[in-house]
Protein backbone atom coordinates (compact mmCIF):
# COMPACT_ATOMS: atom_id res chain seq x y z
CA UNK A 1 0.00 0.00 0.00
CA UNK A 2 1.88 3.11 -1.28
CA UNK A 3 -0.88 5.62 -0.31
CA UNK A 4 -0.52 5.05 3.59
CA UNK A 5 -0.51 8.35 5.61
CA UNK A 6 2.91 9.44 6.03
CA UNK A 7 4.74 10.97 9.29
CA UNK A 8 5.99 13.64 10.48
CA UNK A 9 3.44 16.16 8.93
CA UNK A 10 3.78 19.66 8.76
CA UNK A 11 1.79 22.66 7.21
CA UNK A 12 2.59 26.56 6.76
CA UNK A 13 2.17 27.19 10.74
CA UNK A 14 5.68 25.43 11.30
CA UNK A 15 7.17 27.56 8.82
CA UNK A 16 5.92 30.49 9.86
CA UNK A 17 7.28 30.00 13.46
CA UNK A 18 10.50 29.10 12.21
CA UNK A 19 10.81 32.10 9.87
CA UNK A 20 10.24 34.16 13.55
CA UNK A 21 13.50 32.04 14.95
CA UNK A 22 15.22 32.67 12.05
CA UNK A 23 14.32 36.53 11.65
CA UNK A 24 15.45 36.68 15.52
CA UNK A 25 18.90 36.94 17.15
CA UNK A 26 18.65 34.40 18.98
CA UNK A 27 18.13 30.90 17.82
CA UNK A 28 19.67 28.96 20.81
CA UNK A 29 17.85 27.75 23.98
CA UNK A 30 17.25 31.28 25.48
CA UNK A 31 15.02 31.92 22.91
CA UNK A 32 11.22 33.27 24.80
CA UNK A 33 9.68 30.60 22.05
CA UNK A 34 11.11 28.15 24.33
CA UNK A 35 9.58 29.58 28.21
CA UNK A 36 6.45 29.63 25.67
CA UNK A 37 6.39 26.02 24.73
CA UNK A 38 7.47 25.03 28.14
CA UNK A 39 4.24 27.02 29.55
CA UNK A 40 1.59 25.49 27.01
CA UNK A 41 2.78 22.05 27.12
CA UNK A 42 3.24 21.86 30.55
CA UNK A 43 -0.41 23.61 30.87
CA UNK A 44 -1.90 20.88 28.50
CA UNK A 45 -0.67 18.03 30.72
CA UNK A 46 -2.46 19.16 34.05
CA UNK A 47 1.44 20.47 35.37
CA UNK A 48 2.71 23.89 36.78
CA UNK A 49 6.11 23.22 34.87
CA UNK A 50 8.25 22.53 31.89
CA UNK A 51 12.29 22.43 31.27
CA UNK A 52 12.50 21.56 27.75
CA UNK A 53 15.37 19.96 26.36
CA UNK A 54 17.38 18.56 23.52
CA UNK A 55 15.65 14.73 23.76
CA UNK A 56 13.61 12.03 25.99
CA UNK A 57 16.59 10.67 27.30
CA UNK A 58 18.40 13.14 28.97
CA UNK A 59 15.07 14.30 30.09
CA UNK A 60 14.66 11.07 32.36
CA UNK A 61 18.15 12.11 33.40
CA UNK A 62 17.66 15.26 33.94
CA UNK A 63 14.47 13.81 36.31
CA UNK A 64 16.49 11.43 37.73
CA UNK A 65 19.11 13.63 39.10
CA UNK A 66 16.84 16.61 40.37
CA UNK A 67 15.12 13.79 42.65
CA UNK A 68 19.02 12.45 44.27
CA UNK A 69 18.78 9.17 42.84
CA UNK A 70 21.95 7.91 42.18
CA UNK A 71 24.95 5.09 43.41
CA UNK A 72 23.24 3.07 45.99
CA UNK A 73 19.70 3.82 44.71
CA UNK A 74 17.14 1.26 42.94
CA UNK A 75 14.40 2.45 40.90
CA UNK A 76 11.43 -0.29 39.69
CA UNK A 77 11.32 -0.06 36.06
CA UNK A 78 9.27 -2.46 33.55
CA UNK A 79 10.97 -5.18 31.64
CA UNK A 80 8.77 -4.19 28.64
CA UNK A 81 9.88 0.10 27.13
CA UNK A 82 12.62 1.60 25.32
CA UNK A 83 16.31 1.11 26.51
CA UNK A 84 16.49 4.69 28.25
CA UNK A 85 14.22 4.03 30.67
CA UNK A 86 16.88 1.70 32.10
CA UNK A 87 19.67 3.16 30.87
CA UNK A 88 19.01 6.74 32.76
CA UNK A 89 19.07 5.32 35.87
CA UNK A 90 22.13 3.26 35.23
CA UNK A 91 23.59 6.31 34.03
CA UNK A 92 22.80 8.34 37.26
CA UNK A 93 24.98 5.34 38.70
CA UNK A 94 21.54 3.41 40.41
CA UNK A 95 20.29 0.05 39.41
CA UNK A 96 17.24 -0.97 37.65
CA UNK A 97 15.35 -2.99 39.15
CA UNK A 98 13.46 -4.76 36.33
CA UNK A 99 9.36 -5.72 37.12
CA UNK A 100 7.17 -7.68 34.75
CA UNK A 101 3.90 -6.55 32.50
CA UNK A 102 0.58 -7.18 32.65
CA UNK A 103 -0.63 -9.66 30.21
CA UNK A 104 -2.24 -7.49 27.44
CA UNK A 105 -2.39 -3.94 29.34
CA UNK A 106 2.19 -4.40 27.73
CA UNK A 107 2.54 -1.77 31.34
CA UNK A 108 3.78 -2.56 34.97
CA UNK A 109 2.20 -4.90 36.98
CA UNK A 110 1.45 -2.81 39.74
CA UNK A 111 1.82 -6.39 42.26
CA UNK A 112 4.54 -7.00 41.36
CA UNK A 113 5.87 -3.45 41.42
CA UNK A 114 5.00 -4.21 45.27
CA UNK A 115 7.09 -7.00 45.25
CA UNK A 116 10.47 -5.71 44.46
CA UNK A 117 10.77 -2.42 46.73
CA UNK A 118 13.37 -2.58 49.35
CA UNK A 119 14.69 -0.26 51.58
CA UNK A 120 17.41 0.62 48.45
CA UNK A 121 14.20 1.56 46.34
CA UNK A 122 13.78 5.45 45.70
CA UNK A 123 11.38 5.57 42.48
CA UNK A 124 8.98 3.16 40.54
CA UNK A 125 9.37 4.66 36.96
CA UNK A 126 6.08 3.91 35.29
CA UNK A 127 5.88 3.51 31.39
CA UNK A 128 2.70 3.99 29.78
CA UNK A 129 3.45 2.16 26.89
CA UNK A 130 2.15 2.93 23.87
CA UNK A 131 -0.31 5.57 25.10
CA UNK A 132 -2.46 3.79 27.52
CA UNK A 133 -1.52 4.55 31.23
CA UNK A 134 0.00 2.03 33.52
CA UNK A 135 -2.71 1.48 36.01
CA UNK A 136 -2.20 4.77 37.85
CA UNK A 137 -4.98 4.40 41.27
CA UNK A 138 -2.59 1.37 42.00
CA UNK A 139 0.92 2.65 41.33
CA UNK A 140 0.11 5.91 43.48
CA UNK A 141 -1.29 3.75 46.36
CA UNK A 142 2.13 2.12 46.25
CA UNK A 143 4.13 5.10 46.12
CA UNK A 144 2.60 6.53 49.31
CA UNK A 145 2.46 3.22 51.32
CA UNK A 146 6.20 2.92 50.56
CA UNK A 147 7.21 6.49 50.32
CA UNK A 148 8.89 6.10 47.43
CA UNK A 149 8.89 8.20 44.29
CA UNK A 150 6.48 8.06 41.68
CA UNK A 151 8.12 9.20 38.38
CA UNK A 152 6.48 9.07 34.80
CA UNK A 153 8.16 7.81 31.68
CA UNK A 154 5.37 9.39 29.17
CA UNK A 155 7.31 9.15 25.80
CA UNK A 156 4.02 7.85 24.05
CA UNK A 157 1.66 9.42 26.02
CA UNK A 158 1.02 12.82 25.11
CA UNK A 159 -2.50 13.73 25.20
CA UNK A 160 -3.60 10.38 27.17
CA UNK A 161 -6.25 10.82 30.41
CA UNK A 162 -6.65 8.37 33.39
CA UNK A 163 -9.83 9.25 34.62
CA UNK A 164 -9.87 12.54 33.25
CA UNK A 165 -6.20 13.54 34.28
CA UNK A 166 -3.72 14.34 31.56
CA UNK A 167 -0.57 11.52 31.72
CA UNK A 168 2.18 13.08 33.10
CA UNK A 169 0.40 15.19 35.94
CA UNK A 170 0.14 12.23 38.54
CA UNK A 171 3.95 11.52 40.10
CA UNK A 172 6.44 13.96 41.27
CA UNK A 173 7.77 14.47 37.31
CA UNK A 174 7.36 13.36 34.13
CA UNK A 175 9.72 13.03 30.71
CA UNK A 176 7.94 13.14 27.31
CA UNK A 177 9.51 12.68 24.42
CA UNK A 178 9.18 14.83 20.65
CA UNK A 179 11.57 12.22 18.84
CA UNK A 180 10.67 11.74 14.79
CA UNK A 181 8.14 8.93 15.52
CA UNK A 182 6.47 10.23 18.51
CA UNK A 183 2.60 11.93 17.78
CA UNK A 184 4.32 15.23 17.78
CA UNK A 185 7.79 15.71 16.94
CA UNK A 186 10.48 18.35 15.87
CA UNK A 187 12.89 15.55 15.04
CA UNK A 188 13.78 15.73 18.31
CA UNK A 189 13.80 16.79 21.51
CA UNK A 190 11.85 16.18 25.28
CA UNK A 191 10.29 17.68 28.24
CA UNK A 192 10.53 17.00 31.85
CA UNK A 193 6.86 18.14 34.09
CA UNK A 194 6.55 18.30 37.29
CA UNK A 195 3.71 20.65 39.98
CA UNK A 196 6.57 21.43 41.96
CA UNK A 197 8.74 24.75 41.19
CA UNK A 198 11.40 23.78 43.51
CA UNK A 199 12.03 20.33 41.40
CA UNK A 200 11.86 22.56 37.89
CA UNK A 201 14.76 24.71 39.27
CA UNK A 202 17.15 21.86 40.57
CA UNK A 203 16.58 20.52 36.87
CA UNK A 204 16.89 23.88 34.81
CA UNK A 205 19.99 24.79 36.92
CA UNK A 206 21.57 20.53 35.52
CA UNK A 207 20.47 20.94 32.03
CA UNK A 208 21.55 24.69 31.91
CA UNK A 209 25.14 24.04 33.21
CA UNK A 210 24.20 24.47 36.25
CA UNK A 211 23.82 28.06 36.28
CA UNK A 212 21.13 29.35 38.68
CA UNK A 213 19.00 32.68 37.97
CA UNK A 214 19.99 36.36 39.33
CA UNK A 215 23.55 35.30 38.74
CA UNK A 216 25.77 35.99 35.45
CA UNK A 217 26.47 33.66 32.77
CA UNK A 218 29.57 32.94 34.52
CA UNK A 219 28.72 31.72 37.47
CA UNK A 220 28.19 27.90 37.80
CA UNK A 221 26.94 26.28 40.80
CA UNK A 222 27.24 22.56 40.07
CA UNK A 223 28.54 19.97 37.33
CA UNK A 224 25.93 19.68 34.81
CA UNK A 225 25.50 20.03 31.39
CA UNK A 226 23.89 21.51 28.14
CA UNK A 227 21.02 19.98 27.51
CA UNK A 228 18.89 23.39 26.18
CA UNK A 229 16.56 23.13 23.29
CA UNK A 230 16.76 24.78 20.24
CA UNK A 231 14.26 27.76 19.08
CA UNK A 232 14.34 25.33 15.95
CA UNK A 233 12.67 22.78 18.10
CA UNK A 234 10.08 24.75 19.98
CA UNK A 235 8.56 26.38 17.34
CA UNK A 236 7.79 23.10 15.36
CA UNK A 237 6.73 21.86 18.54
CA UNK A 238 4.00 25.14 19.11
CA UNK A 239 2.37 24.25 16.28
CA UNK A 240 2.32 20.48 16.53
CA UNK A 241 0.86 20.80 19.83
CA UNK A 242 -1.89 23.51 18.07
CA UNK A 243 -3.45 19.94 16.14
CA UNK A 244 -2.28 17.48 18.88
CA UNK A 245 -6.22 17.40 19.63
CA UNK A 246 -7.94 16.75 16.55
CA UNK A 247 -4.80 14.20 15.33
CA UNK A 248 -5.71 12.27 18.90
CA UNK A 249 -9.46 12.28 18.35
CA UNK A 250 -9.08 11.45 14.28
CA UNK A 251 -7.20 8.01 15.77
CA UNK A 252 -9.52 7.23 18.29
CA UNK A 253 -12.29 7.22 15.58
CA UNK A 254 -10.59 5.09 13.28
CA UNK A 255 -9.58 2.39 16.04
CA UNK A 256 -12.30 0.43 16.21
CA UNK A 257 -12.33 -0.10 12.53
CA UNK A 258 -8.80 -2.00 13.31
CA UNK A 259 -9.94 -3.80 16.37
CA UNK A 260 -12.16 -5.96 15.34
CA UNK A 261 -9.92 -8.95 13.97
CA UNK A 262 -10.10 -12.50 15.51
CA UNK A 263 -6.87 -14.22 16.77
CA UNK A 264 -5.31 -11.10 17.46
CA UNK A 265 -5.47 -9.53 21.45
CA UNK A 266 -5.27 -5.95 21.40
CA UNK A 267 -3.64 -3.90 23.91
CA UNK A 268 -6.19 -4.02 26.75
CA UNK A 269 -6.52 -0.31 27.76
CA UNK A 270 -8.26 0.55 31.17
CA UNK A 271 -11.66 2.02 31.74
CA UNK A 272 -9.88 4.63 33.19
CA UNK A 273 -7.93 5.59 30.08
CA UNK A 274 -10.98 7.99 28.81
CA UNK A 275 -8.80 9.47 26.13
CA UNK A 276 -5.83 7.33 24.40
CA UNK A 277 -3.45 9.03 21.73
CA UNK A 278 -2.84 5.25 20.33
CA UNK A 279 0.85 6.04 19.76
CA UNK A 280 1.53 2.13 19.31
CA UNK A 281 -1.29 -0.33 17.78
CA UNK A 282 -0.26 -3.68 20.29
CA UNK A 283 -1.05 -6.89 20.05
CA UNK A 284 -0.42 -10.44 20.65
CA UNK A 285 -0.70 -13.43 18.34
CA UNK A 286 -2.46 -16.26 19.22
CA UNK A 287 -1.37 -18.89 16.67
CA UNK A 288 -3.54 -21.62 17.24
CA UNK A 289 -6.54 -19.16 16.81
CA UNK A 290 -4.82 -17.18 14.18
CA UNK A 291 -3.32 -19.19 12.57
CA UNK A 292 -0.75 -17.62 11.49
CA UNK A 293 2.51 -17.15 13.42
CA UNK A 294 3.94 -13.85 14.92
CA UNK A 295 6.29 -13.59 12.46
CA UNK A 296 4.86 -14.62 9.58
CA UNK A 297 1.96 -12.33 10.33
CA UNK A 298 4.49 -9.57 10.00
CA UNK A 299 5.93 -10.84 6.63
CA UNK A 300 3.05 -10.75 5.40
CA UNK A 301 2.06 -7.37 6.41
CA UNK A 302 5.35 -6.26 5.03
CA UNK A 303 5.01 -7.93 2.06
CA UNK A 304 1.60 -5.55 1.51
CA UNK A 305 3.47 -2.34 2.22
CA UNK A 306 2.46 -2.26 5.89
CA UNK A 307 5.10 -1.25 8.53
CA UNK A 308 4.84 -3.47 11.64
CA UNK A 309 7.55 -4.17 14.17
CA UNK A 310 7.48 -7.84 15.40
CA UNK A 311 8.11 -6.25 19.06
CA UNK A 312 11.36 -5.81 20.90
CA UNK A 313 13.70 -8.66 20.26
CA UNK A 314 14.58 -8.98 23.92
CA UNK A 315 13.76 -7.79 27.37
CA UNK A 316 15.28 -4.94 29.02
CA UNK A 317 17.13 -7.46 31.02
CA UNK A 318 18.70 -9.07 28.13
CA UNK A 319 20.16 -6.25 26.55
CA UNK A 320 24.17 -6.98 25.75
CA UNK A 321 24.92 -4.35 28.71
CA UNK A 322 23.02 -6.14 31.36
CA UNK A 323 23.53 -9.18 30.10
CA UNK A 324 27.51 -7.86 30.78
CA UNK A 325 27.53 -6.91 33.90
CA UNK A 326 25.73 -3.97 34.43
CA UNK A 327 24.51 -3.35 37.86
CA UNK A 328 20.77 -4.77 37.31
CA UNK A 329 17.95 -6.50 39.48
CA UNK A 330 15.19 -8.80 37.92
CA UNK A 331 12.24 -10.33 39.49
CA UNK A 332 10.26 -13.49 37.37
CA UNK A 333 9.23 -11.78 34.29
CA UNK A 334 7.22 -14.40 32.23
CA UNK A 335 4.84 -11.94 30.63
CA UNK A 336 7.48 -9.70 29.17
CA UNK A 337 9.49 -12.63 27.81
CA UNK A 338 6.52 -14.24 25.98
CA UNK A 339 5.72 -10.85 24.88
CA UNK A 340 9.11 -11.05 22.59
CA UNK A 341 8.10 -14.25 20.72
CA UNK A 342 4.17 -13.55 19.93
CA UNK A 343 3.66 -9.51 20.31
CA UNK A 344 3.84 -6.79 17.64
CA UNK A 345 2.87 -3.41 16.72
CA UNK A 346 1.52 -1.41 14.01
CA UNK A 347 2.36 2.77 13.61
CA UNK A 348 -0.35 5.16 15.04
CA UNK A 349 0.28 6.83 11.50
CA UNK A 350 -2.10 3.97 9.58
CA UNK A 351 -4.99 5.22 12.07
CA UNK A 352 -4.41 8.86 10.23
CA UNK A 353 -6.45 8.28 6.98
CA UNK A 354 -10.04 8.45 6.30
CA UNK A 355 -12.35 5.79 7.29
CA UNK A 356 -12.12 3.88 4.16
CA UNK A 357 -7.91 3.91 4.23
CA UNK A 358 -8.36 2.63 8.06
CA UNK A 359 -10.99 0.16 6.62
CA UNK A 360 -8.52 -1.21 3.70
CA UNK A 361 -5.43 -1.55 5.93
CA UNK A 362 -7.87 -3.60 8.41
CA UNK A 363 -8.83 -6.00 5.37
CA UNK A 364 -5.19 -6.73 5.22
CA UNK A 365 -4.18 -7.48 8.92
CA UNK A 366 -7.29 -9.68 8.95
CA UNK A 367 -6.88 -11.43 5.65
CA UNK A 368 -9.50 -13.72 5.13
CA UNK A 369 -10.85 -13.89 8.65
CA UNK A 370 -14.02 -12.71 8.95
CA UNK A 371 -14.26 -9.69 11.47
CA UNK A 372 -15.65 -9.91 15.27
CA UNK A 373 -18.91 -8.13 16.01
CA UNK A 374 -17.88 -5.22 18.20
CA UNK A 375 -19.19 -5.87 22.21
């Protein structure tokens, strides 16, 4: 299918912004185009604060280091997301502590989140992977029976509501990520949230070489770095965010037209997720009722011009760098590991068509099964 929508989109709006950076004399990460993305994003997320910055990595960094956690620290992380989840807090010098998923939900399993905090544990990181929240009412119950941090990896999530409340706004901070695939994007680039002014400060101060305000540009505080965003970046963001909405609600329209496909267990989302941006399409293969294998399920949707990713070939766990020696923790992770060999997903790009594109891409992942009547 060479018609598919395509990603990243732009229109005049992004040029227009970035003709005002480029008219300015200032294009570098003191530009006010940056304080103003900060302010609107961080608004449209339920949170007081924003500190902007170059990616989604160094944002969960950046969030790692403003809340102390480092040598001697564990943080509860999911066995199921992107490397950087881990690798931030191995590169604060603490140690993941890897937790499994919940069988279709692909997010923590809050029990056993329970399970693995010791008296070393300062954080549980939760992922809401692919745009549906980790189960929220349960992971902040655990953070304030334990005390422990509650910190929000919400790379996919932007836009997404548990019970009403943007992702994000629920833990003492949040990283989001704007990298080329994510449902808005200036290449690249992330954002750490948080209600708490204090905690914006300690992290504009790390990111900004840790320069603090009132002083001059020579005056340095503590070791940290440059992590500032480009004007570049925030304008492209400003107007991505400006059709965040109607891109969201577009997808969740088209959804159903995908989800009704026998054989095939779609992520199961929450009641409480009353608004999902359905940055990843999950699901799991059952062969036997399929049949048709993982993989060859993905050959074939390859072979029709459909992107699909056969899921992560490992773990977190597994990774070569854990798998070396890295300072790591893992508890029984059964879920995750049978995720590898029979889960998949589809980009939230094919839900960006009209009803008869979404309709026509459905026809192919189904083949010739006949469809399931909606519940």
């Amino acid at each position: 299918m060479s018609d598919l929508p395509s990603w990243p989109v732009s229109t005049d709006r992004e040029r227009e912004l970035l003709d005002q950076v480029l008219a300015s004399p200032q294009w570098g990460g003191f530009h006010p185009m940056i304080g103003e993305f900060e302010r609107k994003f961080a608004a449209y997320q339920h949170c007081s604060h924003g500190v902007a910055a170059v990616n989604g990595t160094v944002t969960l960094e950046m969030m790692l280091v403003a809340a102390g956690i480092g040598p001697g620290d564990e943080v509860i992380v999911p066995a199921i997301s992107f490397v950087s989840t881990a690798s931030a807090v191995s590169r604060v010098g603490a140690t993941p502590v890897f937790v499994d998923v919940e069988p279709f939900s692909f997010n923590m399993d809050p029990a056993q989140a329970q399970q693995a905090v010791t008296s070393k544990t300062k954080a549980i990181m939760a992922v809401h992977f692919g745009g549906s929240l980790a189960d929220m009412d349960a992971l902040m119950a655990l953070a304030a029976e334990t005390g422990v941090m509650l910190l929000e990896d919400a790379a996919h999530a932007h836009g997404a509501e548990w019970k009403g409340k943007r992702a994000g706004s629920f833990g003492l901070a949040s990283s989001f990520s704007f990298q080329n695939g994510k449902v808005m994007t200036a290449g690249e680039g992330g954002i750490v949230l948080t209600n708490d002014g204090a905690f914006a400060e300690r992290m504009r101060g790390f990111m900004n070489q840790g320069r603090r305000p009132g002083y001059s540009f020579f005056h340095h505080f503590e070791v940290g770095n440059n992590y500032r965003m480009s004007a570049f970046h925030a304008a492209v963001l400003l107007a991505q965010l400006e059709r965040l909405d109607s891109q969201i609600e577009l997808r969740m329209r088209n959804w159903p037209v995908l989800a009704g496909v026998p054989g095939i267990r779609w992520q199961e989302v929450p009641a409480a997720v009353n608004r999902n941006p359905w940055y990843l399409l999950l699901g799991r293969i059952d062969a036997a009722e399929f049949g048709e294998t993982r993989d060859a399920f993905c050959g074939r949707l390859q072979a029709s011009g459909i992107p699909v990713t056969p899921f992560y070939p490992h773990t977190l766990y597994q990774n070569p760098m854990y798998m070396g020696g890295l300072p790591h923790r893992v508890l029984p992770c059964p879920v995750a590991e049978a995720c590898v060999l029979d889960a998949f997903w589809l980009p939230f790009r094919l839900l960006m068509g009209d009803e008869a594109m979404t309709a026509r891409i459905a026809d192919v992942v189904r083949g010739d099964r006949l469809p399931v009547e909606p519940n």
